[in-house]
N, C-alpha and C. Protein backbone atom coordinates (compact mmCIF):
# COMPACT_ATOMS: atom_id res chain seq x y z
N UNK A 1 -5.85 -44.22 -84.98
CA UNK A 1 -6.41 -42.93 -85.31
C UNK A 1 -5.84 -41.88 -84.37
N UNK A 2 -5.51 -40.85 -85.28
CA UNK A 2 -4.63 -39.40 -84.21
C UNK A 2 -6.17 -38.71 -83.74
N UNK A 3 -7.23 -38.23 -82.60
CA UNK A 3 -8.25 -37.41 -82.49
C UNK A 3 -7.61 -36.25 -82.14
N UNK A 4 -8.26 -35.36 -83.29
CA UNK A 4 -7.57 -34.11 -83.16
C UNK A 4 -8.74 -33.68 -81.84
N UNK A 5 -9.88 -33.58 -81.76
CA UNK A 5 -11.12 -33.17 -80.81
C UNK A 5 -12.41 -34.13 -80.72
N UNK A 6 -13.08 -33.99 -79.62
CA UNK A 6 -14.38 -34.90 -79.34
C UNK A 6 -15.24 -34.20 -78.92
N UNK A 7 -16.18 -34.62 -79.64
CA UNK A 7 -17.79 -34.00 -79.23
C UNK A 7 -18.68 -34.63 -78.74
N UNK A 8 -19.66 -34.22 -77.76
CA UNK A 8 -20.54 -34.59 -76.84
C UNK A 8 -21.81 -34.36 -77.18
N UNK A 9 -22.84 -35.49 -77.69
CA UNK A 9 -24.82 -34.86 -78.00
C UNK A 9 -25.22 -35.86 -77.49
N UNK A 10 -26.22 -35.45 -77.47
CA UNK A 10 -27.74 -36.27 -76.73
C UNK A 10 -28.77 -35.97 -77.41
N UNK A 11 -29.55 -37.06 -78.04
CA UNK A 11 -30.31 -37.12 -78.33
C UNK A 11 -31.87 -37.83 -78.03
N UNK A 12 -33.30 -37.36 -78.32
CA UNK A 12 -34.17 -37.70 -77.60
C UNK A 12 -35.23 -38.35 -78.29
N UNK A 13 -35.94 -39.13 -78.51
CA UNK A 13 -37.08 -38.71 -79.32
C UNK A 13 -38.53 -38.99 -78.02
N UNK A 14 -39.06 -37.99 -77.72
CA UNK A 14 -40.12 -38.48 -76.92
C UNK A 14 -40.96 -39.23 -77.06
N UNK A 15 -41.90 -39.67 -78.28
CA UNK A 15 -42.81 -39.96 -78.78
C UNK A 15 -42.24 -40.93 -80.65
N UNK A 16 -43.14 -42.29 -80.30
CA UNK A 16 -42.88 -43.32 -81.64
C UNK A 16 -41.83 -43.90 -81.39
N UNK A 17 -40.62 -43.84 -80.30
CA UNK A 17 -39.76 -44.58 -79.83
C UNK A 17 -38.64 -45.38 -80.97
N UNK A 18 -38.74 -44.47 -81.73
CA UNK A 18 -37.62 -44.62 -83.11
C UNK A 18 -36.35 -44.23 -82.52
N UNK A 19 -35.53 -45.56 -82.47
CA UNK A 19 -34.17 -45.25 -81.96
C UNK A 19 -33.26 -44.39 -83.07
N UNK A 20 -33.33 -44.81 -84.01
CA UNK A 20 -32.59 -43.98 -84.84
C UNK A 20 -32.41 -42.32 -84.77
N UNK A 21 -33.95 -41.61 -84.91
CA UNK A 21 -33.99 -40.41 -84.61
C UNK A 21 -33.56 -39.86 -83.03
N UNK A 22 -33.35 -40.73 -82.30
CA UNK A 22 -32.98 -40.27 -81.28
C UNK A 22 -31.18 -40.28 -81.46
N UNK A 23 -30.65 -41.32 -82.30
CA UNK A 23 -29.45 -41.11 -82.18
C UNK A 23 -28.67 -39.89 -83.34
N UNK A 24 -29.67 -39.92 -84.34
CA UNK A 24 -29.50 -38.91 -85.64
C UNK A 24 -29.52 -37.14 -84.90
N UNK A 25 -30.12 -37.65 -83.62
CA UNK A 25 -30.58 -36.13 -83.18
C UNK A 25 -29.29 -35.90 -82.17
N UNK A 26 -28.86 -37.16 -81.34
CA UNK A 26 -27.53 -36.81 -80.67
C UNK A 26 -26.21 -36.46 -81.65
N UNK A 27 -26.19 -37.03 -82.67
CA UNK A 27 -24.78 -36.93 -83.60
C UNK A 27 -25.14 -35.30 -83.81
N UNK A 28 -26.39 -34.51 -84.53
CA UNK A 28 -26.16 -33.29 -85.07
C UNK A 28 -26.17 -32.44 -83.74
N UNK A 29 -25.99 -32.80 -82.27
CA UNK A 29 -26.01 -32.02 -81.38
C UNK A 29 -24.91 -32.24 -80.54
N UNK A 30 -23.90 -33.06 -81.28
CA UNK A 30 -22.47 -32.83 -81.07
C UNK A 30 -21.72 -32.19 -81.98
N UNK A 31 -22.38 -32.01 -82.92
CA UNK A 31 -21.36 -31.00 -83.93
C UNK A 31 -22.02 -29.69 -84.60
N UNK A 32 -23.14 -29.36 -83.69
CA UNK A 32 -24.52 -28.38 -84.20
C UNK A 32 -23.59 -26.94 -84.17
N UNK A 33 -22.49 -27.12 -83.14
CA UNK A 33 -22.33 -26.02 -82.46
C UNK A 33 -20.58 -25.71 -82.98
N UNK A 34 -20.55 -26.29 -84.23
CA UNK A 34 -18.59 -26.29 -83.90
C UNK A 34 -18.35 -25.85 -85.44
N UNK A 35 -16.97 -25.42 -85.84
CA UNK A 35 -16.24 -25.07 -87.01
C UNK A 35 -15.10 -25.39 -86.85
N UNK A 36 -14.45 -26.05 -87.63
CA UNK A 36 -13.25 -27.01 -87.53
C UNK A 36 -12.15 -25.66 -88.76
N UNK A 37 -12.23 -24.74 -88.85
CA UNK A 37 -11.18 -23.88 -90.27
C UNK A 37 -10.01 -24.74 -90.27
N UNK A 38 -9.27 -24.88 -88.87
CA UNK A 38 -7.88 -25.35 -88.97
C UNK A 38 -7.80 -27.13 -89.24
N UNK A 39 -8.94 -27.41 -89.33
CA UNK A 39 -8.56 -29.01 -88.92
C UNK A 39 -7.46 -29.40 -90.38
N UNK A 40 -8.13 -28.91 -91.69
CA UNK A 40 -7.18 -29.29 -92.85
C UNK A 40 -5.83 -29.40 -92.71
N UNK A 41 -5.28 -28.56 -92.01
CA UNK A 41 -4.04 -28.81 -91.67
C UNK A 41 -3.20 -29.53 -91.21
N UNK A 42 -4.08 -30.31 -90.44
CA UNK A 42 -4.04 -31.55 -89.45
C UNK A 42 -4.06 -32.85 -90.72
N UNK A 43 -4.89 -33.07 -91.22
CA UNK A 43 -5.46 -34.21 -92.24
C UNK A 43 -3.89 -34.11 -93.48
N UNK A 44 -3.87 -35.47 -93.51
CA UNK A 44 -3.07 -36.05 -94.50
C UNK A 44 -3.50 -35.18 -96.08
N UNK A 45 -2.71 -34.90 -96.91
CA UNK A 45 -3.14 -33.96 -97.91
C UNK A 45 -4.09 -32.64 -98.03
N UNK A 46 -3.87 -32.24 -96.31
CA UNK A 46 -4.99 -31.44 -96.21
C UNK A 46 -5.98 -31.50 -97.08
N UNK A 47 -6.90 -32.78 -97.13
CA UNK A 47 -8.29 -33.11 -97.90
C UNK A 47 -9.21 -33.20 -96.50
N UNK A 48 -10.34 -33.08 -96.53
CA UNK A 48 -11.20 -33.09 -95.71
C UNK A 48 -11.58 -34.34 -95.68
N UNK A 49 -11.77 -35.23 -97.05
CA UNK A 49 -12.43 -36.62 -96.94
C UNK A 49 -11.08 -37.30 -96.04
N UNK A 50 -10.18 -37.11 -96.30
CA UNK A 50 -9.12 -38.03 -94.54
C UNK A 50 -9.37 -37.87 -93.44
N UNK A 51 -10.20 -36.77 -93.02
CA UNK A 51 -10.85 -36.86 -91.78
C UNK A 51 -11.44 -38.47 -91.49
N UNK A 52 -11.42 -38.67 -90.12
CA UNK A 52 -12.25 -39.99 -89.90
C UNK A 52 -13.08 -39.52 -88.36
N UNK A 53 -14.37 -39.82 -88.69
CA UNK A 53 -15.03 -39.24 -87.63
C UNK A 53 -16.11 -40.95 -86.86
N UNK A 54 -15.32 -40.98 -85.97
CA UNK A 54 -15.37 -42.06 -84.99
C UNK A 54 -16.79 -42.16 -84.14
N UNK A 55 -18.05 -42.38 -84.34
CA UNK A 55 -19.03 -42.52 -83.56
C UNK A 55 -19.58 -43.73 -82.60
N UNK A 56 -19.78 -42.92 -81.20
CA UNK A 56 -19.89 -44.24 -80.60
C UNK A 56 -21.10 -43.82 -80.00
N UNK A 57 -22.31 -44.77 -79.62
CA UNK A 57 -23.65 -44.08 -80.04
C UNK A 57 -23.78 -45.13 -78.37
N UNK A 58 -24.62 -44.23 -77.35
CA UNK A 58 -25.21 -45.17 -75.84
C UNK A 58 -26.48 -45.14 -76.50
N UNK A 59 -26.56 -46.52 -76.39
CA UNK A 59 -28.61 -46.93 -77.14
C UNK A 59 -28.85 -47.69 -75.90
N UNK A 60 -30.19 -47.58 -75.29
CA UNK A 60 -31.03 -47.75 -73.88
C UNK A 60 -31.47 -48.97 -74.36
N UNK A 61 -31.98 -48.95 -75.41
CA UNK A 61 -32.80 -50.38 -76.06
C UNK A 61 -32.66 -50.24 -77.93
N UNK A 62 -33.24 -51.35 -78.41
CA UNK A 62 -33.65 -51.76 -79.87
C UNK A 62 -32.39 -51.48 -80.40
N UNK A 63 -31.15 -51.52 -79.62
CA UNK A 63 -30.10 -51.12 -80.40
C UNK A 63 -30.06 -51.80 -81.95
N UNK A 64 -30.29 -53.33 -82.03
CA UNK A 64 -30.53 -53.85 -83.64
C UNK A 64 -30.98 -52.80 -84.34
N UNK A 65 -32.13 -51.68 -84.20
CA UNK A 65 -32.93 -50.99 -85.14
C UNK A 65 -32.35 -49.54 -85.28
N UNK A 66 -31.57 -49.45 -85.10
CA UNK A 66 -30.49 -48.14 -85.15
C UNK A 66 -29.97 -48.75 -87.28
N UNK A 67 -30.80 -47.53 -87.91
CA UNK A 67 -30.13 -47.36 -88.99
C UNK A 67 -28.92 -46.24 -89.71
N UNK A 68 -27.85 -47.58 -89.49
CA UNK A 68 -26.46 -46.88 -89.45
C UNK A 68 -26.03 -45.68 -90.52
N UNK A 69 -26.81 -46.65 -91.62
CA UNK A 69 -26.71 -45.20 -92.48
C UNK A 69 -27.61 -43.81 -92.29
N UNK A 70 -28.00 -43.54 -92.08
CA UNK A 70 -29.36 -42.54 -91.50
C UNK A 70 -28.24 -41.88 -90.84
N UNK A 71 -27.64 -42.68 -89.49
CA UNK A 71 -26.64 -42.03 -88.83
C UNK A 71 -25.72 -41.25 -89.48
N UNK A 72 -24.73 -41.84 -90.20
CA UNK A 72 -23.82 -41.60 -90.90
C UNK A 72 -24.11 -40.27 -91.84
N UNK A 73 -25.29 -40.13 -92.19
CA UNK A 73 -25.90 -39.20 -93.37
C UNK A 73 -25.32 -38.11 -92.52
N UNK A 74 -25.28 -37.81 -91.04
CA UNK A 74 -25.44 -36.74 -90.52
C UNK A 74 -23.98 -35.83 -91.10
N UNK A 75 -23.09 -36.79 -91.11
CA UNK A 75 -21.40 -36.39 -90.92
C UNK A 75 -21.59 -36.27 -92.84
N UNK A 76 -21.22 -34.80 -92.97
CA UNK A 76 -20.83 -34.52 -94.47
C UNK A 76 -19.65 -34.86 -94.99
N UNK A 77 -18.41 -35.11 -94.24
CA UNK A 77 -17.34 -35.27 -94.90
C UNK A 77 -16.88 -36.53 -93.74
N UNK A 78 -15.85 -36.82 -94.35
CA UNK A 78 -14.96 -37.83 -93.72
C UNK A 78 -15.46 -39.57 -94.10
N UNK A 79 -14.60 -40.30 -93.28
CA UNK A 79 -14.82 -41.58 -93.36
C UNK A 79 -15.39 -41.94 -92.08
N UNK A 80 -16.48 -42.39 -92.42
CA UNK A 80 -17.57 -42.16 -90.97
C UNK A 80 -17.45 -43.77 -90.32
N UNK A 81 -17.43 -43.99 -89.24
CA UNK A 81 -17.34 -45.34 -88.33
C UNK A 81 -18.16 -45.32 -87.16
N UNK A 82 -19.65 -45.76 -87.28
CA UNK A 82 -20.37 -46.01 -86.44
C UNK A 82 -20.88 -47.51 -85.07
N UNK A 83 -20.16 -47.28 -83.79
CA UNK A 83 -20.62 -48.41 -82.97
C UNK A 83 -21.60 -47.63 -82.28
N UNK A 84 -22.39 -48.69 -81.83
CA UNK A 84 -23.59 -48.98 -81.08
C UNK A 84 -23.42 -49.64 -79.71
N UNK A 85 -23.02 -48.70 -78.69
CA UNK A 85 -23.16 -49.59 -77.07
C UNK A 85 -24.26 -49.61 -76.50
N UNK A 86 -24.45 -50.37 -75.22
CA UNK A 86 -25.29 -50.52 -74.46
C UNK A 86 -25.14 -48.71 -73.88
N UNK A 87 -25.93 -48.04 -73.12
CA UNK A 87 -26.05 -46.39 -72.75
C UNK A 87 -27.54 -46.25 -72.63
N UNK A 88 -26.96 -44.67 -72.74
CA UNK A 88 -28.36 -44.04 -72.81
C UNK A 88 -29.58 -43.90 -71.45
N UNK A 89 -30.58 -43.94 -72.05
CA UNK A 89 -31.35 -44.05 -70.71
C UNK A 89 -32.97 -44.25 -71.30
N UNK A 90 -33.79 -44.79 -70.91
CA UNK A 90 -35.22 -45.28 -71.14
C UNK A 90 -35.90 -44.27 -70.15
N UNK A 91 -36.66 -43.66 -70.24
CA UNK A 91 -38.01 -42.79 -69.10
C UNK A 91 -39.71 -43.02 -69.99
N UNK A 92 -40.42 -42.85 -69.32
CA UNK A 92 -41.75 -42.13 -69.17
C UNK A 92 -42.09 -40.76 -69.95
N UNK A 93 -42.78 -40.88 -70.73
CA UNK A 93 -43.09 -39.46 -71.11
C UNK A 93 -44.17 -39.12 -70.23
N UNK A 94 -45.14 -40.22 -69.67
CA UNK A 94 -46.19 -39.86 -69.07
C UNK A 94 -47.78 -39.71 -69.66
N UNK A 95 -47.20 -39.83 -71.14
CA UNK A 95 -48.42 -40.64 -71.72
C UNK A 95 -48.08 -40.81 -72.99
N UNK A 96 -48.96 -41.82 -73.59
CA UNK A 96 -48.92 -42.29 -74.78
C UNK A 96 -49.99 -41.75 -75.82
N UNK A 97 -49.03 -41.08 -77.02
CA UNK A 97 -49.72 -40.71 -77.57
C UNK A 97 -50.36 -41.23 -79.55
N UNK A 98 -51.31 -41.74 -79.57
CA UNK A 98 -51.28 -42.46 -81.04
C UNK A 98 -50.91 -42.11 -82.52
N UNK A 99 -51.31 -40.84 -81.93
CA UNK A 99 -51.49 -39.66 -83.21
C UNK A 99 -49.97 -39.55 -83.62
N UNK A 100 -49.00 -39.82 -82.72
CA UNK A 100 -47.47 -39.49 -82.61
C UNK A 100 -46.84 -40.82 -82.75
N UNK A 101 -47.60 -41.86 -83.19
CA UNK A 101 -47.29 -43.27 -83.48
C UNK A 101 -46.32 -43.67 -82.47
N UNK A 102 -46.65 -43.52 -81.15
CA UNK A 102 -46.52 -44.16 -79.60
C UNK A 102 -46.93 -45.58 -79.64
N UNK A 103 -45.93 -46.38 -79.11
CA UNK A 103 -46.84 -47.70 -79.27
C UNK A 103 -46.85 -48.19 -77.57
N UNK A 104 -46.40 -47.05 -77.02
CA UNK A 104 -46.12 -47.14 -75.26
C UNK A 104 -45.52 -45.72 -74.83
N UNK A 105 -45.32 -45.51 -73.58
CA UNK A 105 -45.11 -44.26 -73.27
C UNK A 105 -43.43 -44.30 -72.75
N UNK A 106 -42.59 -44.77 -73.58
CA UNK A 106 -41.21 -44.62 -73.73
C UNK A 106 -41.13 -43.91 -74.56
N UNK A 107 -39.56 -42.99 -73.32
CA UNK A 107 -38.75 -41.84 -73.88
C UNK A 107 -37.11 -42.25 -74.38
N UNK A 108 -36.79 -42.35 -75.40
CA UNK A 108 -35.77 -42.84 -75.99
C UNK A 108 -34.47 -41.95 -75.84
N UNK A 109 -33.28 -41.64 -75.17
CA UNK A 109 -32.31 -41.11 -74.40
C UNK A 109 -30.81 -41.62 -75.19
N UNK A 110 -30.36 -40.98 -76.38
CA UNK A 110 -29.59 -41.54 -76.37
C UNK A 110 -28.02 -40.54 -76.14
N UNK A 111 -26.79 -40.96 -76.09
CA UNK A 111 -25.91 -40.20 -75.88
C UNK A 111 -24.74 -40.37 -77.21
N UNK A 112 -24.35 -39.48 -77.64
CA UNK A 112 -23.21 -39.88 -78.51
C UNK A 112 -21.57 -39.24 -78.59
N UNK A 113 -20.79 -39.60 -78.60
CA UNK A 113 -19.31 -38.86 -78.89
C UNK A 113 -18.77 -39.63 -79.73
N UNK A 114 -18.54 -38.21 -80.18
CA UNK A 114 -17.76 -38.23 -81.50
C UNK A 114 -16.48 -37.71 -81.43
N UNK A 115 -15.42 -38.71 -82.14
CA UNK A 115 -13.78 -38.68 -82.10
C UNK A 115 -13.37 -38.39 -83.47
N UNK A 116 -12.93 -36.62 -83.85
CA UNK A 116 -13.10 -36.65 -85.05
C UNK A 116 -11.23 -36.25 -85.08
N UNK A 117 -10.72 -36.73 -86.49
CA UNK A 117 -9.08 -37.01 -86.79
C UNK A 117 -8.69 -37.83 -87.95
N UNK A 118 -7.64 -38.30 -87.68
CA UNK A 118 -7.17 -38.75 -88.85
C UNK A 118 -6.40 -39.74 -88.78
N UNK A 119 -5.78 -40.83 -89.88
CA UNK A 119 -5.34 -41.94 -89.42
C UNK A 119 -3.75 -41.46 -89.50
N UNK A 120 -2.84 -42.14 -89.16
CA UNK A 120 -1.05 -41.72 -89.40
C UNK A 120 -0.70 -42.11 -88.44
């Protein structure tokens, strides 16, 4: 894969300790902030679906329960490739809350970069 650029998010979920939303929340906060106009130019047939956007996701824990597609939903175009490493970080929220379907007072930390390009 040629990476034309890489992006950097973090994602959190304080409360219900759903890894997924913590990593769904790092992917759209590596690319919350960006506009690619020129990338077509770059991509084989200047098509957007040849983009390939490379995700590599730091999970603290339950990495098994990371649903990849959920992930993937985030990225609108391209050919999406999601791994799952060891990362991230586990904390304390400092209390547990039920109402917020807490089943303990873990803060779910995850980190993600994204390697977005094309193959050639």
């Amino acid at each position: 894969m040629k990476v034309v650029f890489v992006e950097i998010g973090m994602g959190v979920d304080l409360h219900g300790q759903d890894v997924t939303e913590a990593c769904v929340r790092a992917c759209r906060n590596a690319i919350q902030h960006n506009s690619m106009p020129g990338l077509r130019s770059f991509l084989p047939g200047q098509d957007i679906n040849n983009m390939v956007v490379s995700v590599r996701l730091g999970v603290p824990a339950d990495a098994d329960k990371v649903d990849i597609a959920k992930v993937k939903s985030v990225f609108p175009y391209g050919q999406v490739r999601v791994e799952v490493v060891p990362g991230g970080l586990l904390c304390s929220s400092g209390v547990v809350l039920p109402d917020k379907g807490d089943r303990n007072d873990l803060v779910y930390i995850v980190n993600a970069a994204v390697e977005v390009g094309y193959e050639g």
